[in-house]
Protein backbone atom coordinates (compact mmCIF):
# COMPACT_ATOMS: atom_id res chain seq x y z
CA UNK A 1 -25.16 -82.83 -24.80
CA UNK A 2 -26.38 -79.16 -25.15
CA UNK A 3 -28.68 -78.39 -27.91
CA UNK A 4 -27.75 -76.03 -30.66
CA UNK A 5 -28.72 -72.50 -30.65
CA UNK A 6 -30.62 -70.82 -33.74
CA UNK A 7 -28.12 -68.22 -34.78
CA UNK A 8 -30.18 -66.74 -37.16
CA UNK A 9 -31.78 -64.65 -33.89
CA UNK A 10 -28.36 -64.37 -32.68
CA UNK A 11 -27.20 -60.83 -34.10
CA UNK A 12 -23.64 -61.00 -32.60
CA UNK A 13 -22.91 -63.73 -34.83
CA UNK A 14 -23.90 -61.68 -38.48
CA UNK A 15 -22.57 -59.06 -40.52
CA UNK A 16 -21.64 -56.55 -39.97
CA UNK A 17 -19.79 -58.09 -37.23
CA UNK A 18 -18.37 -54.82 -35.64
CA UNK A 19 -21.59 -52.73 -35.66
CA UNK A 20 -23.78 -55.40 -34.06
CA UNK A 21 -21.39 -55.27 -31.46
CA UNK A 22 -20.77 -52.06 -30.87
CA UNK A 23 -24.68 -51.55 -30.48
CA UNK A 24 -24.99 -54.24 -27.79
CA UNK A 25 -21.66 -53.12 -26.22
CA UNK A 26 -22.78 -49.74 -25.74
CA UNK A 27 -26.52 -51.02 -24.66
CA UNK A 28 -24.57 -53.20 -21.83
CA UNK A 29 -22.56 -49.88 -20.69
CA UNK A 30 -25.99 -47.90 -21.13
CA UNK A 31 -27.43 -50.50 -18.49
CA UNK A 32 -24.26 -50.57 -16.43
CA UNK A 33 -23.96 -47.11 -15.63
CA UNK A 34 -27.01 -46.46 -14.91
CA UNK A 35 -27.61 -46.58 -11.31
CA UNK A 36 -24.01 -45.73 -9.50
CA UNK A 37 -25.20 -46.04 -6.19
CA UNK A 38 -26.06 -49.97 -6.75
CA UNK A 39 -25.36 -51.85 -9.63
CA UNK A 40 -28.68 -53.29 -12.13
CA UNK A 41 -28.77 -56.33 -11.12
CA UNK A 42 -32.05 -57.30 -12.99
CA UNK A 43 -33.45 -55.46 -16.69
CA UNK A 44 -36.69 -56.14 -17.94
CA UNK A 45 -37.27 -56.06 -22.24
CA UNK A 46 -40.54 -55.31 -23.57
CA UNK A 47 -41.86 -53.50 -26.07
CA UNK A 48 -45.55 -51.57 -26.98
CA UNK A 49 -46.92 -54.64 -29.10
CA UNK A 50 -45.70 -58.10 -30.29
CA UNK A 51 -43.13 -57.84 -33.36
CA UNK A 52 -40.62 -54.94 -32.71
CA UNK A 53 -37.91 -57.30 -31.69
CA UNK A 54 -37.44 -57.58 -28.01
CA UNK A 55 -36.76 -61.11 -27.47
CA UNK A 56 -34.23 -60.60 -30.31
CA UNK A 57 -32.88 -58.05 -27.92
CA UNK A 58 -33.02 -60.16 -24.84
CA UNK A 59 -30.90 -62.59 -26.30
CA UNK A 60 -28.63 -60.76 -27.65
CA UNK A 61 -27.59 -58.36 -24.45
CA UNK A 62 -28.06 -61.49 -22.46
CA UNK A 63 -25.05 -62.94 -24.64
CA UNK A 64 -23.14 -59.90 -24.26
CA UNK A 65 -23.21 -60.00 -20.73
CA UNK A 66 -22.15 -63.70 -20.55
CA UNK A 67 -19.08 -62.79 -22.77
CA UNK A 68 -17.97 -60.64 -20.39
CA UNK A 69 -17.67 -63.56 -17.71
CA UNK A 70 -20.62 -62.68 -16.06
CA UNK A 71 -23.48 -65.35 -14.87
CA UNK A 72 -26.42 -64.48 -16.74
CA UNK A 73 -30.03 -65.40 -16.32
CA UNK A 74 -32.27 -65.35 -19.00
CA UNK A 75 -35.81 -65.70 -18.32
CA UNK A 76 -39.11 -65.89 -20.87
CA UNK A 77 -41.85 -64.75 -18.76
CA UNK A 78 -44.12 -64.43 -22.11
CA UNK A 79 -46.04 -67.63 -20.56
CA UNK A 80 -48.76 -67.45 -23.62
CA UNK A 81 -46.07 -67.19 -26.16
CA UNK A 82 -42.86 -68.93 -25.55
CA UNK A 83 -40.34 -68.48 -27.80
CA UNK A 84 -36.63 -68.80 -25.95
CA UNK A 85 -36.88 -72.16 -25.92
CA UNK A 86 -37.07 -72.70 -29.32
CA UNK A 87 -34.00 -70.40 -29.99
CA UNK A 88 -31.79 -71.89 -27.84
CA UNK A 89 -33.09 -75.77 -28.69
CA UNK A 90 -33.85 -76.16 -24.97
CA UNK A 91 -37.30 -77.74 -23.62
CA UNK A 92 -39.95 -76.01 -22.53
CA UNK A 93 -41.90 -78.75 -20.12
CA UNK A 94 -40.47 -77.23 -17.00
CA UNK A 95 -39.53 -73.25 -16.48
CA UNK A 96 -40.69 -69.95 -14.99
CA UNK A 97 -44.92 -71.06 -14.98
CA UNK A 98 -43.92 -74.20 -12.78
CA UNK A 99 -42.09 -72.04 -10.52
CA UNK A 100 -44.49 -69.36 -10.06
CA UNK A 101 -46.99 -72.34 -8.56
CA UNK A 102 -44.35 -73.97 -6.50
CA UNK A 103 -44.37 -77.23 -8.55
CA UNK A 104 -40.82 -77.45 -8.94
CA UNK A 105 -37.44 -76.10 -7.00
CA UNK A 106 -34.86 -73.53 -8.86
CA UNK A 107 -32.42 -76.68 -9.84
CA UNK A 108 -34.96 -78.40 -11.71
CA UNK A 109 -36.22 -75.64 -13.88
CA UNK A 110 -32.61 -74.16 -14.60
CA UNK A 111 -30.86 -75.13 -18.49
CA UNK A 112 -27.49 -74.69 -19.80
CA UNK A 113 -27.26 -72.97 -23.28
CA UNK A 114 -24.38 -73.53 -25.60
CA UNK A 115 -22.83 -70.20 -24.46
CA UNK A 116 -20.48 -70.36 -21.15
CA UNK A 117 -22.31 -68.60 -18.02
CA UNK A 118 -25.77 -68.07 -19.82
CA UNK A 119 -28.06 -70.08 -18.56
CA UNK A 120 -32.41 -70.47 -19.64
CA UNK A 121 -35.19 -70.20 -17.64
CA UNK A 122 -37.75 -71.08 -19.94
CA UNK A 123 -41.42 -69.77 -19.74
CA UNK A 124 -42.88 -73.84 -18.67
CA UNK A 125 -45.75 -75.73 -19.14
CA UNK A 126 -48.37 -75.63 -16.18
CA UNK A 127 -51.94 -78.13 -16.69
CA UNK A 128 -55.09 -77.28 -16.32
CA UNK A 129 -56.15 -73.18 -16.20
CA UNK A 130 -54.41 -70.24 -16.92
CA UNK A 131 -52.13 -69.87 -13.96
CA UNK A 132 -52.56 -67.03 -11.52
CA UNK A 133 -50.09 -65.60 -10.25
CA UNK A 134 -49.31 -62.48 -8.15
CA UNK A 135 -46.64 -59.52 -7.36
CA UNK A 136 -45.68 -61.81 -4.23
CA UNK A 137 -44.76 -64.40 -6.66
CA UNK A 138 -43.15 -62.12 -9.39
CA UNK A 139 -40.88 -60.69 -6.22
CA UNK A 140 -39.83 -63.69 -4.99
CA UNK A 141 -38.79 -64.96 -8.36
CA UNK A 142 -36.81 -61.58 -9.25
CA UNK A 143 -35.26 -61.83 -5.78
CA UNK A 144 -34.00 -65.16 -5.78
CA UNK A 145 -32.99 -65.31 -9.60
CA UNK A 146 -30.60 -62.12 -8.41
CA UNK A 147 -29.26 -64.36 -5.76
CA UNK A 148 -28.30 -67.08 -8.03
CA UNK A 149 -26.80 -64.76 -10.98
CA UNK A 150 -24.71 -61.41 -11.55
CA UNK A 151 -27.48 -60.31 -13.88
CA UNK A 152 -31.22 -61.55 -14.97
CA UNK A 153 -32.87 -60.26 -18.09
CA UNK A 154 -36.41 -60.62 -18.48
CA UNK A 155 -38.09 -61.12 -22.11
CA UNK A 156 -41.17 -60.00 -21.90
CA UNK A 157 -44.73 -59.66 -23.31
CA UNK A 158 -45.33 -56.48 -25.03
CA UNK A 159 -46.77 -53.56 -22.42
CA UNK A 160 -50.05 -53.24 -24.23
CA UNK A 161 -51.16 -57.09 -24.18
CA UNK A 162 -50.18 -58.46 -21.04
CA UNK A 163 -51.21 -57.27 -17.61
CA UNK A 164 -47.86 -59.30 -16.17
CA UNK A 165 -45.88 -57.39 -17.72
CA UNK A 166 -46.18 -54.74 -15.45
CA UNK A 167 -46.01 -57.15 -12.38
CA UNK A 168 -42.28 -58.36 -13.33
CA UNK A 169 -41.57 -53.86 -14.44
CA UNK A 170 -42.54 -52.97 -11.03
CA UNK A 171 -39.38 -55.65 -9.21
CA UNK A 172 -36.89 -54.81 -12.06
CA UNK A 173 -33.70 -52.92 -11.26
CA UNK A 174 -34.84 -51.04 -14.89
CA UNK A 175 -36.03 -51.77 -18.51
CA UNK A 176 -34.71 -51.09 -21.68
CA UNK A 177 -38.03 -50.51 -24.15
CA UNK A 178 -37.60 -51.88 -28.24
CA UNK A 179 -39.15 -50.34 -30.92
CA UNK A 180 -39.09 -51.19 -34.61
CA UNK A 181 -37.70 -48.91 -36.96
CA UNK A 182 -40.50 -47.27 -39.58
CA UNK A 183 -42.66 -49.78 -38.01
CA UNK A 184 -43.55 -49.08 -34.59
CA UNK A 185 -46.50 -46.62 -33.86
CA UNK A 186 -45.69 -43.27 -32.23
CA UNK A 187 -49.01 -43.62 -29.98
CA UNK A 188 -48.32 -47.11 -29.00
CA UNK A 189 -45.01 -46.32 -28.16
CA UNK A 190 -46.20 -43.10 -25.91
CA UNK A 191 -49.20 -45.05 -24.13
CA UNK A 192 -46.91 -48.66 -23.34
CA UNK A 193 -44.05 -45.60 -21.35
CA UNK A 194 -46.65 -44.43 -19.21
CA UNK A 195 -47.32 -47.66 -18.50
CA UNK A 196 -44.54 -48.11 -17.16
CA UNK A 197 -44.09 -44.84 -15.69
CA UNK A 198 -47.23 -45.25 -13.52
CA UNK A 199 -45.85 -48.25 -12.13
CA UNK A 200 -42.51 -46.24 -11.11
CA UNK A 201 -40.59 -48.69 -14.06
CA UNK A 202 -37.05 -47.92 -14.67
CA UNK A 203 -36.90 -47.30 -18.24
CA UNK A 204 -33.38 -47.27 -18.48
CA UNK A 205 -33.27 -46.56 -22.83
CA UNK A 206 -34.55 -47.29 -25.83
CA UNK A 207 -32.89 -49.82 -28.56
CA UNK A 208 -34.38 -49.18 -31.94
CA UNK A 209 -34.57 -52.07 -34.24
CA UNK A 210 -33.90 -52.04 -37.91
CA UNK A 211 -32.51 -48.77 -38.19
CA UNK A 212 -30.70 -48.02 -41.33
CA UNK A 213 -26.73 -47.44 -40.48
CA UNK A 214 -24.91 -45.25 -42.95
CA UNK A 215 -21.46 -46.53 -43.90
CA UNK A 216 -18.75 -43.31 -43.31
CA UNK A 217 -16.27 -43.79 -46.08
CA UNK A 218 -12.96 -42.49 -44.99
CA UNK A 219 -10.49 -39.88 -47.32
């Protein structure tokens, strides 16, 4: 029996109905068009700091993909602070840590969600010490999740507070960077870019969160 899922994260599912899709539509095209030569097969979403909405994000595109009949992956790498479990009333005991130290195989950590081809890795619960963990590991986890799936998406930490971050940039196809609308400071925003720019990170766009839409009344 699959858990339910906490819509109130789920933006497809609100009103307006049409402009929440037509944002995520046009974020899916944005990501599918752009690399011609190869398709983006994986897409990392962060953000500069903690609270601009990326997770929100992740979920959301992640859906939009899986609507389309395509096998989606959605991975929480934010190992300190979890949170996809929770949205998606999955379990957290086994995921993406428990991988990383070879405790587990792929078909152990793996969950079904309540959408159709979406499926959770969660972030997992490792014992002991903070777990250490390398790009060797990062690669091999990008590599085979793109083996497994049509397309992975990443939620991330925020740039600016986790180190990993960068490891799991560096083997992504691209990454779509969140900011929060009146919220989100210019500086942050500049320094968590070159960030990723130093690293050679994709950024493939920006999704702005919170931003007022004006309603066009037609005559």
């Amino acid at each position: 029996m699959q858990a339910s899922t906490n819509k109130s994260a789920l933006l497809m599912n609100t009103v307006p109905h049409n402009q929440v899709m037509d944002a995520y539509r046009s974020l899916k095209l944005k990501i599918r068009l752009s690399r011609q030569e190869e398709p983006i097969r994986s897409v990392l979403i962060t953000s500069s700091v903690r609270g601009e909405g990326k997770t929100t994000t992740a979920m959301n595109i992640a859906v939009a993909f899986a609507r389309e009949s395509q096998n989606v992956l959605l991975i929480d790498s934010d190992l300190q602070r979890p949170v996809l479990h929770n949205l998606f009333g999955r379990s957290n005991h086994i995921g993406l840590a428990n991988l990383l130290v070879g405790e587990v195989e792929w078909s152990e950590a793996l969950q079904e969600t309540s959408f159709d081809k979406l499926t959770l890795l969660s972030a997992g619960n490792v014992s002991g010490s903070a777990i250490d963990y390398g790009t060797l590991q990062v690669k091999s986890i990008v590599e085979r999740a793109k083996q497994l799936f049509d397309i992975v998406i990443i939620d991330s930490p925020a740039v600016l507070e986790s180190v990993d971050t960068q490891l799991f940039a560096a083997e992504c196809d691209g990454a779509i960077f969140v900011i929060r609308c009146n919220q989100t400071k210019q500086s942050k925003a500049k320094e968590a870019v070159e960030v990723l720019q130093r690293i050679n990170a994709s950024v493939l766009g920006v999704v702005m969160n919170d931003a007022k839409i004006k309603k066009v009344t037609r005559k």
